[in-house]
C-alpha atoms as a PDB file:
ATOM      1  CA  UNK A   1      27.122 -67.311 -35.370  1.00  0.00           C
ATOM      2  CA  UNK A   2      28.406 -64.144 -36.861  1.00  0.00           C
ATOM      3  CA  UNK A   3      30.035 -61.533 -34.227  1.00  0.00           C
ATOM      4  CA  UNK A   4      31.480 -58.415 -35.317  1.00  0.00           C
ATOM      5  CA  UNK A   5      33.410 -57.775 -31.711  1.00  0.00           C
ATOM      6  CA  UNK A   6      35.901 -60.490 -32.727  1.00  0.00           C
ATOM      7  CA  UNK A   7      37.524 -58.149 -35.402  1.00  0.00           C
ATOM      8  CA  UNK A   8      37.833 -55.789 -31.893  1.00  0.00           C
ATOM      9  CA  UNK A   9      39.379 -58.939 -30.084  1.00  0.00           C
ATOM     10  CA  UNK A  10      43.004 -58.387 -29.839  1.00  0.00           C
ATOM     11  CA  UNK A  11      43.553 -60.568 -26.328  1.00  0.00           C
ATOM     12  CA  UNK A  12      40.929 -63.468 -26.976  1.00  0.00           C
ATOM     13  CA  UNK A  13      38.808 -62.824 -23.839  1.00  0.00           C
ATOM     14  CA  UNK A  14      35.706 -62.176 -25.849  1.00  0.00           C
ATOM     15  CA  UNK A  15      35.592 -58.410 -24.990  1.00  0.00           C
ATOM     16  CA  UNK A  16      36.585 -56.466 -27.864  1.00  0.00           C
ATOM     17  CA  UNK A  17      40.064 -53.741 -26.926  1.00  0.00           C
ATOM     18  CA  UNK A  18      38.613 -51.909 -30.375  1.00  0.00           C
ATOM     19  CA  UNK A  19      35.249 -50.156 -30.439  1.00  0.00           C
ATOM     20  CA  UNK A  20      33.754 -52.271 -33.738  1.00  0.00           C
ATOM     21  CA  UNK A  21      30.800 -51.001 -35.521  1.00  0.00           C
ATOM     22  CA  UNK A  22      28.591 -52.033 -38.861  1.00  0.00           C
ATOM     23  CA  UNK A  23      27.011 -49.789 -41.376  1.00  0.00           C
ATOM     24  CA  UNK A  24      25.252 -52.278 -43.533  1.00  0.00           C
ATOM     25  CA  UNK A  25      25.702 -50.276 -46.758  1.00  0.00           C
ATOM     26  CA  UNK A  26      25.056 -52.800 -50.170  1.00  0.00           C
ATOM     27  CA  UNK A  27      25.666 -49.724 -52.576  1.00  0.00           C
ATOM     28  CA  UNK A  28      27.019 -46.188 -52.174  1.00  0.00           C
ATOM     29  CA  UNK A  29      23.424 -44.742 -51.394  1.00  0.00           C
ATOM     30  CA  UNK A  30      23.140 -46.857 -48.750  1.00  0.00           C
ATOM     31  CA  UNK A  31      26.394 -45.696 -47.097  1.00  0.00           C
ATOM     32  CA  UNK A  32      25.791 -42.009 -47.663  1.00  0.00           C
ATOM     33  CA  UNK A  33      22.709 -42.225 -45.896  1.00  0.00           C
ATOM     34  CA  UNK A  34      23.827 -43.984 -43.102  1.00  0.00           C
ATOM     35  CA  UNK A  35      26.777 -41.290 -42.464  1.00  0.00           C
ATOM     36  CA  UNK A  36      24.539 -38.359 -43.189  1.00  0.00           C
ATOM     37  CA  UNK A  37      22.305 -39.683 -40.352  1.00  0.00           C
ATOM     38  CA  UNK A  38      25.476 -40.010 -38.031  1.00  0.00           C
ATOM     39  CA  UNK A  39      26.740 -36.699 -39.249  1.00  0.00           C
ATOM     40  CA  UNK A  40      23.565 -34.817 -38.315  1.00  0.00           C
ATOM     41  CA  UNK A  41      23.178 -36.763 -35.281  1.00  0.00           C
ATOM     42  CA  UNK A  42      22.629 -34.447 -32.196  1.00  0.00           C
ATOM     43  CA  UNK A  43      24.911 -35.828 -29.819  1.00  0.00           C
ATOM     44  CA  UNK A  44      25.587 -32.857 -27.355  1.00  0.00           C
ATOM     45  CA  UNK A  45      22.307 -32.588 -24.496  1.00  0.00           C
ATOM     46  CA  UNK A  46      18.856 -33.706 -24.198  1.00  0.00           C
ATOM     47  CA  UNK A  47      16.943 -30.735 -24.855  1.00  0.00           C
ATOM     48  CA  UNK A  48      14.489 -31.197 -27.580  1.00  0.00           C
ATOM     49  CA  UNK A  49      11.222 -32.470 -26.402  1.00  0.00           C
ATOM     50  CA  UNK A  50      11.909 -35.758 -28.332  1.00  0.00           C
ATOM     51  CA  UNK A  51      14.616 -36.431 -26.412  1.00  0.00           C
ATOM     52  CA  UNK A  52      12.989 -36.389 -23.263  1.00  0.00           C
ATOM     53  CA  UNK A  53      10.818 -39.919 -24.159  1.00  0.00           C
ATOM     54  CA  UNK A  54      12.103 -43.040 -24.236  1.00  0.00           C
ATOM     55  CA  UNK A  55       9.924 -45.948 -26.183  1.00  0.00           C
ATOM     56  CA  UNK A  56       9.825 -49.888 -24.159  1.00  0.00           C
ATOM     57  CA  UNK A  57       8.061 -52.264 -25.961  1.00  0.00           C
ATOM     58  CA  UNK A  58       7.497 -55.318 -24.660  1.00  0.00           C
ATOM     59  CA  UNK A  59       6.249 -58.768 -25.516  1.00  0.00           C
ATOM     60  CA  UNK A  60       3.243 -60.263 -23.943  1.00  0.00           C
ATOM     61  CA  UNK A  61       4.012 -62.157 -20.970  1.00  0.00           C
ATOM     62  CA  UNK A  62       3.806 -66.161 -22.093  1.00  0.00           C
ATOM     63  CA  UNK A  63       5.650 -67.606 -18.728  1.00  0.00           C
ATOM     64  CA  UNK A  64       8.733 -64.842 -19.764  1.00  0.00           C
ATOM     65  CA  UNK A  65       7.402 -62.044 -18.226  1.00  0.00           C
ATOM     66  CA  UNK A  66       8.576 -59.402 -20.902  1.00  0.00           C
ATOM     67  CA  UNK A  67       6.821 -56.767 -19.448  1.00  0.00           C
ATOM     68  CA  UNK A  68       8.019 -56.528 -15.647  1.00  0.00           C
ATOM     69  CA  UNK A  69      11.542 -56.965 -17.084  1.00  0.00           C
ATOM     70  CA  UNK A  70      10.465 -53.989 -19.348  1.00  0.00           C
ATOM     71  CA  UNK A  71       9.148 -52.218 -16.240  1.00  0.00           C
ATOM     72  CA  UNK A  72      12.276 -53.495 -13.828  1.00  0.00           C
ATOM     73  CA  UNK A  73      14.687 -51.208 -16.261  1.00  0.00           C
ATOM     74  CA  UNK A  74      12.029 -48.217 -16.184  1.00  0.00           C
ATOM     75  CA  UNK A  75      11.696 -47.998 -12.590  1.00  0.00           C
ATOM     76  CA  UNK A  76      15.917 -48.596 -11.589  1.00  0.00           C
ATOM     77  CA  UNK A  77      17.667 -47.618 -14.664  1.00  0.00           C
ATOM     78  CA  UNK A  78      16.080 -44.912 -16.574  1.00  0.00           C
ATOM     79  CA  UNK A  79      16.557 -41.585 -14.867  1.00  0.00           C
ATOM     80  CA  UNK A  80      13.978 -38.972 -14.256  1.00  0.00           C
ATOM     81  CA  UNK A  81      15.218 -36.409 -17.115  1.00  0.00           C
ATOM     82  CA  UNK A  82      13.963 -39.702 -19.620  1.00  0.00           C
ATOM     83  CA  UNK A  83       9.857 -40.126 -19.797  1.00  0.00           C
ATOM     84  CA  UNK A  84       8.746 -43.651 -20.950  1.00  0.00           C
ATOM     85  CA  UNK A  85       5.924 -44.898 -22.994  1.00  0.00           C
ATOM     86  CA  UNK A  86       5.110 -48.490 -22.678  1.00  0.00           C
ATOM     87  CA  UNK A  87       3.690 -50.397 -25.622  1.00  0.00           C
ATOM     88  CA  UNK A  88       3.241 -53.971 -24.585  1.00  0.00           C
ATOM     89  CA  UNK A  89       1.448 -56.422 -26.271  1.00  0.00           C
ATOM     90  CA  UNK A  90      -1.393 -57.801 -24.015  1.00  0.00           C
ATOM     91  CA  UNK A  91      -1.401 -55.230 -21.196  1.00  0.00           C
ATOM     92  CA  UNK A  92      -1.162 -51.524 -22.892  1.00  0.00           C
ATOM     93  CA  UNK A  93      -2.263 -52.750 -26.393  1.00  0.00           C
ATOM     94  CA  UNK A  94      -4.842 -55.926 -26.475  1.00  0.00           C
ATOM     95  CA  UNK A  95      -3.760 -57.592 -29.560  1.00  0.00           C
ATOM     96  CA  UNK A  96      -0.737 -56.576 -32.612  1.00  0.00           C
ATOM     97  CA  UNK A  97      -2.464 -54.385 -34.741  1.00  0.00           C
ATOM     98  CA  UNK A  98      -2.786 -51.530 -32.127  1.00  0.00           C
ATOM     99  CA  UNK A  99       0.535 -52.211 -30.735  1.00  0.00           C
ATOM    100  CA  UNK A 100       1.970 -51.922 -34.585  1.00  0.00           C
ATOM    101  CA  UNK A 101       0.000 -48.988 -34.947  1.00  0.00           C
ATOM    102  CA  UNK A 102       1.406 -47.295 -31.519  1.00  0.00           C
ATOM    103  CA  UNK A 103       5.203 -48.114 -32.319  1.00  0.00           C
ATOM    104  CA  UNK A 104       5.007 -46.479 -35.882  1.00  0.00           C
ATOM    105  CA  UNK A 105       3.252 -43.465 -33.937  1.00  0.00           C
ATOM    106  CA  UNK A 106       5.873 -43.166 -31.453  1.00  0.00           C
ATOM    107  CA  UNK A 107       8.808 -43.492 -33.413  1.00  0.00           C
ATOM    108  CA  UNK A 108       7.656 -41.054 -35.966  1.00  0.00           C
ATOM    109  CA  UNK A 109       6.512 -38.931 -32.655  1.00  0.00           C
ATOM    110  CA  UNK A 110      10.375 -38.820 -31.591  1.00  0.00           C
ATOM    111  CA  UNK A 111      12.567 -40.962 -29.043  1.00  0.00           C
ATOM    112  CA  UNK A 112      15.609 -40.737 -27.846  1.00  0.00           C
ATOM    113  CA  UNK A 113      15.537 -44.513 -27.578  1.00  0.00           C
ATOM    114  CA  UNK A 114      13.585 -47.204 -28.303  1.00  0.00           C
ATOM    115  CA  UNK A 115      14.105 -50.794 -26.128  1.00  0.00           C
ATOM    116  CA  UNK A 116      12.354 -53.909 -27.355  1.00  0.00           C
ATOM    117  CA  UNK A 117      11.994 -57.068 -25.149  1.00  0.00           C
ATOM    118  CA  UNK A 118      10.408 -60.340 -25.903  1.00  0.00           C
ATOM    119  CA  UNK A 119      10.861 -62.803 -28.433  1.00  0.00           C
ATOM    120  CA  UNK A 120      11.826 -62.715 -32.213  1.00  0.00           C
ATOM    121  CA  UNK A 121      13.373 -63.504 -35.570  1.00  0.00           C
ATOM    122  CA  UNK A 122      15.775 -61.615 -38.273  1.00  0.00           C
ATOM    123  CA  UNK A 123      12.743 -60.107 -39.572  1.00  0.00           C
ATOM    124  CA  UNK A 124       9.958 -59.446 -36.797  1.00  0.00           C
ATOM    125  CA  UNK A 125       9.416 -58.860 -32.832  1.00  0.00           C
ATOM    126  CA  UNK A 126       7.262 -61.094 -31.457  1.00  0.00           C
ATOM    127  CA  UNK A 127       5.064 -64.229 -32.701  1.00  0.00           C
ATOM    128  CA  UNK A 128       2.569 -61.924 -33.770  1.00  0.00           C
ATOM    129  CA  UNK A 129       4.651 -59.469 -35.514  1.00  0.00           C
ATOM    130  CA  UNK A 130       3.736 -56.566 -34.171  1.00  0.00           C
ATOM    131  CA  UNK A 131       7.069 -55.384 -35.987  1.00  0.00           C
ATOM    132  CA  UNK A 132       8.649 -56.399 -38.983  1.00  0.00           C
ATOM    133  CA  UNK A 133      11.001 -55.597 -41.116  1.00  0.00           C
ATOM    134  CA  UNK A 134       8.685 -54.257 -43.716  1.00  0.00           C
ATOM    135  CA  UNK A 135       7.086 -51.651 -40.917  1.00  0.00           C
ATOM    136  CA  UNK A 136      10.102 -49.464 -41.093  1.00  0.00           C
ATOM    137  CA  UNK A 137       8.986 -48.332 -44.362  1.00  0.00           C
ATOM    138  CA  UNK A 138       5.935 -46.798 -42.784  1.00  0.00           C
ATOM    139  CA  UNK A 139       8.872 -44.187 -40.361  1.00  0.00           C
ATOM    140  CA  UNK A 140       8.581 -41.037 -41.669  1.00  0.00           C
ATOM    141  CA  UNK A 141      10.663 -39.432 -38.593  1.00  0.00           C
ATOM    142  CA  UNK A 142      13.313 -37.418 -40.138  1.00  0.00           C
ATOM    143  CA  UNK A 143      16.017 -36.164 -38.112  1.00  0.00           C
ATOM    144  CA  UNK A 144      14.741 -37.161 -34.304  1.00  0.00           C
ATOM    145  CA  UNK A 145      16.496 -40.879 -34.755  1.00  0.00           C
ATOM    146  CA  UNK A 146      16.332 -43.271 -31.432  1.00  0.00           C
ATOM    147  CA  UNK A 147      19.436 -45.413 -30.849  1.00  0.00           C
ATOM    148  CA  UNK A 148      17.759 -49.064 -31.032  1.00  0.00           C
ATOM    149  CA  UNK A 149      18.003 -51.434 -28.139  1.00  0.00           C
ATOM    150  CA  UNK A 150      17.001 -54.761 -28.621  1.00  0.00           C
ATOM    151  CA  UNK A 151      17.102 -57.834 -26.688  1.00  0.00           C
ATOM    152  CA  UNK A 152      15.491 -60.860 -28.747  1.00  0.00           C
ATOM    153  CA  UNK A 153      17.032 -63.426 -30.786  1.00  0.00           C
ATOM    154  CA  UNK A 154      18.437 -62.031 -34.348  1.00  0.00           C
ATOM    155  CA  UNK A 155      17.105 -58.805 -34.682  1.00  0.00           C
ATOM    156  CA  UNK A 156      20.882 -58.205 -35.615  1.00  0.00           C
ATOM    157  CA  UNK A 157      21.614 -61.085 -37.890  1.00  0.00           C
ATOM    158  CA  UNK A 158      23.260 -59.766 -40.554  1.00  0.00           C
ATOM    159  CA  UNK A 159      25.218 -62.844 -42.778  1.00  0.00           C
ATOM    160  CA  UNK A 160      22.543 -63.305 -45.115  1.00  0.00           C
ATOM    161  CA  UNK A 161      23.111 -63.426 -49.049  1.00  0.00           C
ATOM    162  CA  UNK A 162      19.798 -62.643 -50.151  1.00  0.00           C
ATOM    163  CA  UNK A 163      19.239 -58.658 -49.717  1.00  0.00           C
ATOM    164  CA  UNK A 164      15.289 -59.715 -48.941  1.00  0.00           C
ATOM    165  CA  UNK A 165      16.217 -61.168 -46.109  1.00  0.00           C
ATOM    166  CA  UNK A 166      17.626 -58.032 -44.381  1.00  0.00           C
ATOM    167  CA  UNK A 167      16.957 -57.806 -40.427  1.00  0.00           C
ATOM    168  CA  UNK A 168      15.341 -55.045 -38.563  1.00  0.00           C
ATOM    169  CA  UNK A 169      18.368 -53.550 -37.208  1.00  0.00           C
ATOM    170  CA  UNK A 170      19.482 -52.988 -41.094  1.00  0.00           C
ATOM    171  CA  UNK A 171      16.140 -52.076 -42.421  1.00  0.00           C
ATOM    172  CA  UNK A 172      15.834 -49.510 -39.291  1.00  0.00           C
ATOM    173  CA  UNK A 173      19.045 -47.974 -40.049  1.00  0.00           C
ATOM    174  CA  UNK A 174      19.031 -47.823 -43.531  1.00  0.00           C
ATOM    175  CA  UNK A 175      15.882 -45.912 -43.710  1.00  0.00           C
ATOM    176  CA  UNK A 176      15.399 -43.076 -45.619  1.00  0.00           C
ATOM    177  CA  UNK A 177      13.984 -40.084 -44.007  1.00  0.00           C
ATOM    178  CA  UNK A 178      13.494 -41.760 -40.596  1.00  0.00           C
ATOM    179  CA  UNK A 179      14.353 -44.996 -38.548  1.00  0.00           C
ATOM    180  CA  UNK A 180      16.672 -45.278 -36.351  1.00  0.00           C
ATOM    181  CA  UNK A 181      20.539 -43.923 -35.741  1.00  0.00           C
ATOM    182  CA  UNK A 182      21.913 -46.904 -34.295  1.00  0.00           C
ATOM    183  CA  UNK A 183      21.229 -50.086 -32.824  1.00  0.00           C
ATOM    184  CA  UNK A 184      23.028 -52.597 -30.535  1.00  0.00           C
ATOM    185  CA  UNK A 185      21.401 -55.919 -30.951  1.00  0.00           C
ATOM    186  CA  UNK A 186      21.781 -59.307 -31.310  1.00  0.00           C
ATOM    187  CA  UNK A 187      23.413 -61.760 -34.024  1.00  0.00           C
ATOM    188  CA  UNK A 188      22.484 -64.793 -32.634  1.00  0.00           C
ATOM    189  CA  UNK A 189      19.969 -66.439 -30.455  1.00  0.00           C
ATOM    190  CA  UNK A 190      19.654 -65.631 -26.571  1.00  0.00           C
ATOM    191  CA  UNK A 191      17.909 -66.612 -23.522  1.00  0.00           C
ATOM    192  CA  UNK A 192      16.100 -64.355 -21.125  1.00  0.00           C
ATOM    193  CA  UNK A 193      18.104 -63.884 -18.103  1.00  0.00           C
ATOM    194  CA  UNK A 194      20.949 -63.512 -19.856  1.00  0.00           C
ATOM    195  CA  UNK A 195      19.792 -60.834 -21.835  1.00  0.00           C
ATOM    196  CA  UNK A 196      18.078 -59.039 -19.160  1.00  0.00           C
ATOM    197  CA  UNK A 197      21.250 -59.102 -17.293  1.00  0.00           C
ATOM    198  CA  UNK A 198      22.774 -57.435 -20.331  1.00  0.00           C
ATOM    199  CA  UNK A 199      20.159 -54.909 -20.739  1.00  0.00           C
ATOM    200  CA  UNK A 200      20.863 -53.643 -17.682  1.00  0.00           C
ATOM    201  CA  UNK A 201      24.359 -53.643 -17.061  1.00  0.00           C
ATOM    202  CA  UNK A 202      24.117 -51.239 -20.964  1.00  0.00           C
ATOM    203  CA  UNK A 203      21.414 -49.010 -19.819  1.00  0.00           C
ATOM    204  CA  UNK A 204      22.676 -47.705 -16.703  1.00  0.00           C
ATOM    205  CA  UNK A 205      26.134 -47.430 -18.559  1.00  0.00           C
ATOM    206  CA  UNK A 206      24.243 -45.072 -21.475  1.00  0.00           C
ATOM    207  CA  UNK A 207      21.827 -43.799 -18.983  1.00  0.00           C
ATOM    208  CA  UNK A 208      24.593 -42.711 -16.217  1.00  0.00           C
ATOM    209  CA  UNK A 209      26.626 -41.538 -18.638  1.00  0.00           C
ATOM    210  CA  UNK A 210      29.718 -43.734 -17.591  1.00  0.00           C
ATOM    211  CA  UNK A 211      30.284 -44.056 -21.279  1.00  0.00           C
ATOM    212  CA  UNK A 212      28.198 -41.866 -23.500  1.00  0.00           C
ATOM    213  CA  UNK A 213      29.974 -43.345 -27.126  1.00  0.00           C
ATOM    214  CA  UNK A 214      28.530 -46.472 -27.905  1.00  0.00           C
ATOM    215  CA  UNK A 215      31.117 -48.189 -28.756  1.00  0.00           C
ATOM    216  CA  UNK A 216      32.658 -47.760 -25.224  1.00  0.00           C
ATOM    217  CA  UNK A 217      29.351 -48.448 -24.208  1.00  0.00           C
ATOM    218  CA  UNK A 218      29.034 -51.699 -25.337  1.00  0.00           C
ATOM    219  CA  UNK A 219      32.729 -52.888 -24.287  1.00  0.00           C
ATOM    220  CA  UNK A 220      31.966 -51.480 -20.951  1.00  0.00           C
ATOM    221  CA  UNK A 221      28.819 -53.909 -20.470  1.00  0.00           C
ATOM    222  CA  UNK A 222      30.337 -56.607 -22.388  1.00  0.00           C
ATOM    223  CA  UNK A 223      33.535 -56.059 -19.843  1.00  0.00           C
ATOM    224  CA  UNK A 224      31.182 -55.979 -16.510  1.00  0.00           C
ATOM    225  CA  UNK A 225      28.990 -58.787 -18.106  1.00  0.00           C
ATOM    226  CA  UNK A 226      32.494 -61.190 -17.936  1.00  0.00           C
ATOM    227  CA  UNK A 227      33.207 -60.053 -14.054  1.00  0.00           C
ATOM    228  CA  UNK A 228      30.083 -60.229 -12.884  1.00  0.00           C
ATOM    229  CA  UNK A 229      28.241 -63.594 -14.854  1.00  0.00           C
ATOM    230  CA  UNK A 230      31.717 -64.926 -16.511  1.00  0.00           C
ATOM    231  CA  UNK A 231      32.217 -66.024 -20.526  1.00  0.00           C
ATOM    232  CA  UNK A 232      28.968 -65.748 -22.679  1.00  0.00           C
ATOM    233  CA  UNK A 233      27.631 -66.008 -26.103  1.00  0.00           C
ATOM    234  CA  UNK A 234      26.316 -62.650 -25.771  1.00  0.00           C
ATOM    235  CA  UNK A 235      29.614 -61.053 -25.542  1.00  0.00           C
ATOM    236  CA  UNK A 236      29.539 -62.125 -29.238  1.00  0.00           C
ATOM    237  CA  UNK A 237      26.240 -61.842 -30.113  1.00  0.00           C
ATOM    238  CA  UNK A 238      25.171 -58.615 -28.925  1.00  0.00           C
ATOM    239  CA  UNK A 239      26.247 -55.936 -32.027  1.00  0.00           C
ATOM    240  CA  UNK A 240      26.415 -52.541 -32.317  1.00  0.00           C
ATOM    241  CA  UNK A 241      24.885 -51.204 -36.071  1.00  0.00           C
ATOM    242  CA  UNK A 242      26.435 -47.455 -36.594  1.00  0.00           C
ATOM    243  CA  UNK A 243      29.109 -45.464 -35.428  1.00  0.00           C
ATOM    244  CA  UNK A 244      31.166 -46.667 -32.429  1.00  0.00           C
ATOM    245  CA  UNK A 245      32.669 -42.635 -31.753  1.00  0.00           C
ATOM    246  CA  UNK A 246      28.701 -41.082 -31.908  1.00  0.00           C
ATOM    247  CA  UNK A 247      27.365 -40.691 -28.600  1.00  0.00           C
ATOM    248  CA  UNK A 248      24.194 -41.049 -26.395  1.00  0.00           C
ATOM    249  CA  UNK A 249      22.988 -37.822 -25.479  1.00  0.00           C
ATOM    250  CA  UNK A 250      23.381 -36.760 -22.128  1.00  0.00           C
ATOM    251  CA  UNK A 251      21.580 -34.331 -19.206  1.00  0.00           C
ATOM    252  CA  UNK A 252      24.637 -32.102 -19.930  1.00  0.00           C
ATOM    253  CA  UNK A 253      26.774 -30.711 -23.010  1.00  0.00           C
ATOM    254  CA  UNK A 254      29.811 -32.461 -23.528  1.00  0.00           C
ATOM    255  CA  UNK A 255      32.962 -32.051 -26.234  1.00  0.00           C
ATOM    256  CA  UNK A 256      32.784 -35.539 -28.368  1.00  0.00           C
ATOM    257  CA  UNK A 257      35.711 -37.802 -27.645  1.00  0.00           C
ATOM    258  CA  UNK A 258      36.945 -39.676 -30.310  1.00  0.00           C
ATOM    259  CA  UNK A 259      37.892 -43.443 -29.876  1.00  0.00           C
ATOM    260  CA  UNK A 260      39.769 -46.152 -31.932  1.00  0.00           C
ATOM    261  CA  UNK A 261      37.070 -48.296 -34.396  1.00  0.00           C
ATOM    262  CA  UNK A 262      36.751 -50.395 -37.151  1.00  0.00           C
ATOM    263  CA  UNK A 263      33.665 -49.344 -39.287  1.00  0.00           C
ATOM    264  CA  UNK A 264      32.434 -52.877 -41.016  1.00  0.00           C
ATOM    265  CA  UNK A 265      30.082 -52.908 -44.378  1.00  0.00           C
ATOM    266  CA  UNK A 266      28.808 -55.527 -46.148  1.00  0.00           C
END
């Protein structure tokens, strides 16, 4: 199970004391892409109209009922300044090639964030693929960049020796001309309630604006996670991909604060 946080781990508790981030960069391209997206990154106040929408996915409800957990975090934890567009597979979109289709549209459209629930692999969300690794290809969003949330199994798995078998999270980030800014997702396999728990705990942390970098963001949930629900893979598992100091937008301007990190490439 590879977990980043443990470089961060100076006490052993599982919660990392240093911010830890990855930029997957395999070449020098790679890397100057990645830090041109951070460096462009609009990290001051939610006023472009793209910033205003938030995209939930969600995977069709098979006994996990992906969408009312999708729907739980719209209605409590997204606040009113953040509009959301559902795409889930079996209620708003009947089958995976009009749910593809509406993803690609609204990520090229411009979110602040995108959130994915349901079930997956390294390389795709859901059974039926409705995303894959390969789709990222088709983002042709330019500067408006969402910070990725994801809470499957792998879409963050990253200790693979075979560049072909890249995950989402890397393909996403290392995008040319679009995809995504950041992402905090897992490593390793998870189970539902645990990761909803998770997902909230982060979003009203990002969404409150308790901690608006992400790599305080993450330590914070990972931190209330442990008080509240005690020791857990997840506090492994779940990985941030991109700069711990950049920081989730927020209803107001604010100077950035700059925090201690370890930047990680492969």
């Amino acid at each position: 199970m590879p977990a980043d946080s443990l470089f961060g781990d100076l006490t052993g508790d599982g919660v990392p004391e240093v911010a830890v981030g990855r930029l997957p960069a395999a070449n020098l391209d790679e890397a100057l892409l990645m830090v041109d997206k951070v460096a462009h990154y609009d990290e001051s106040a939610r006023t472009a109209e793209w910033q205003k929408r938030a995209l939930f996915v969600a995977d069709n409800n098979d006994g996990n009922d992906f969408p009312g957990l999708s729907d739980d975090v719209i209605n409590n934890h997204l606040p009113e300044s953040i509009a959301p567009q559902r795409i889930y597979l079996g209620q708003t979109h009947a089958d995976p090639a009009s749910a593809k289709t509406a993803i690609r549209d609204a990520i090229n459209a411009g979110a602040v964030m995108v959130q994915f629930g349901g079930h997956g692999a390294t390389w795709r969300w859901t059974h039926e693929q409705i995303w894959t690794k390969d789709d990222a290809a088709s983002l042709t969003n330019g500067a408006s960049l969402p910070i990725v949330l994801t809470f499957n199994c792998l879409d963050g798995y990253f200790a693979h020796t075979d560049p072909a078998q890249e995950s989402i999270a890397e393909a996403m980030l290392r995008r040319p001309g679009g995809g995504s800014v950041a992402a905090i997702s897992p490593s390793g396999l998870g189970a539902v309630s645990d990761q909803h728990r998770f997902r909230e705990i982060l979003s009203d942390i990002l969404f409150q604006a308790e901690a608006r970098e992400l790599g305080r963001a993450l330590q914070l949930a990972k931190q209330k996670y442990l008080q509240s629900y005690g020791a857990n893979y997840l506090l492994y598992t779940q990985s941030l991909y991109g700069d711990p100091a950049m920081r989730f937008p927020g209803d107001e301007s604010a100077n950035r604060i700059y925090l201690p990190m370890t930047m990680v490439t492969r």
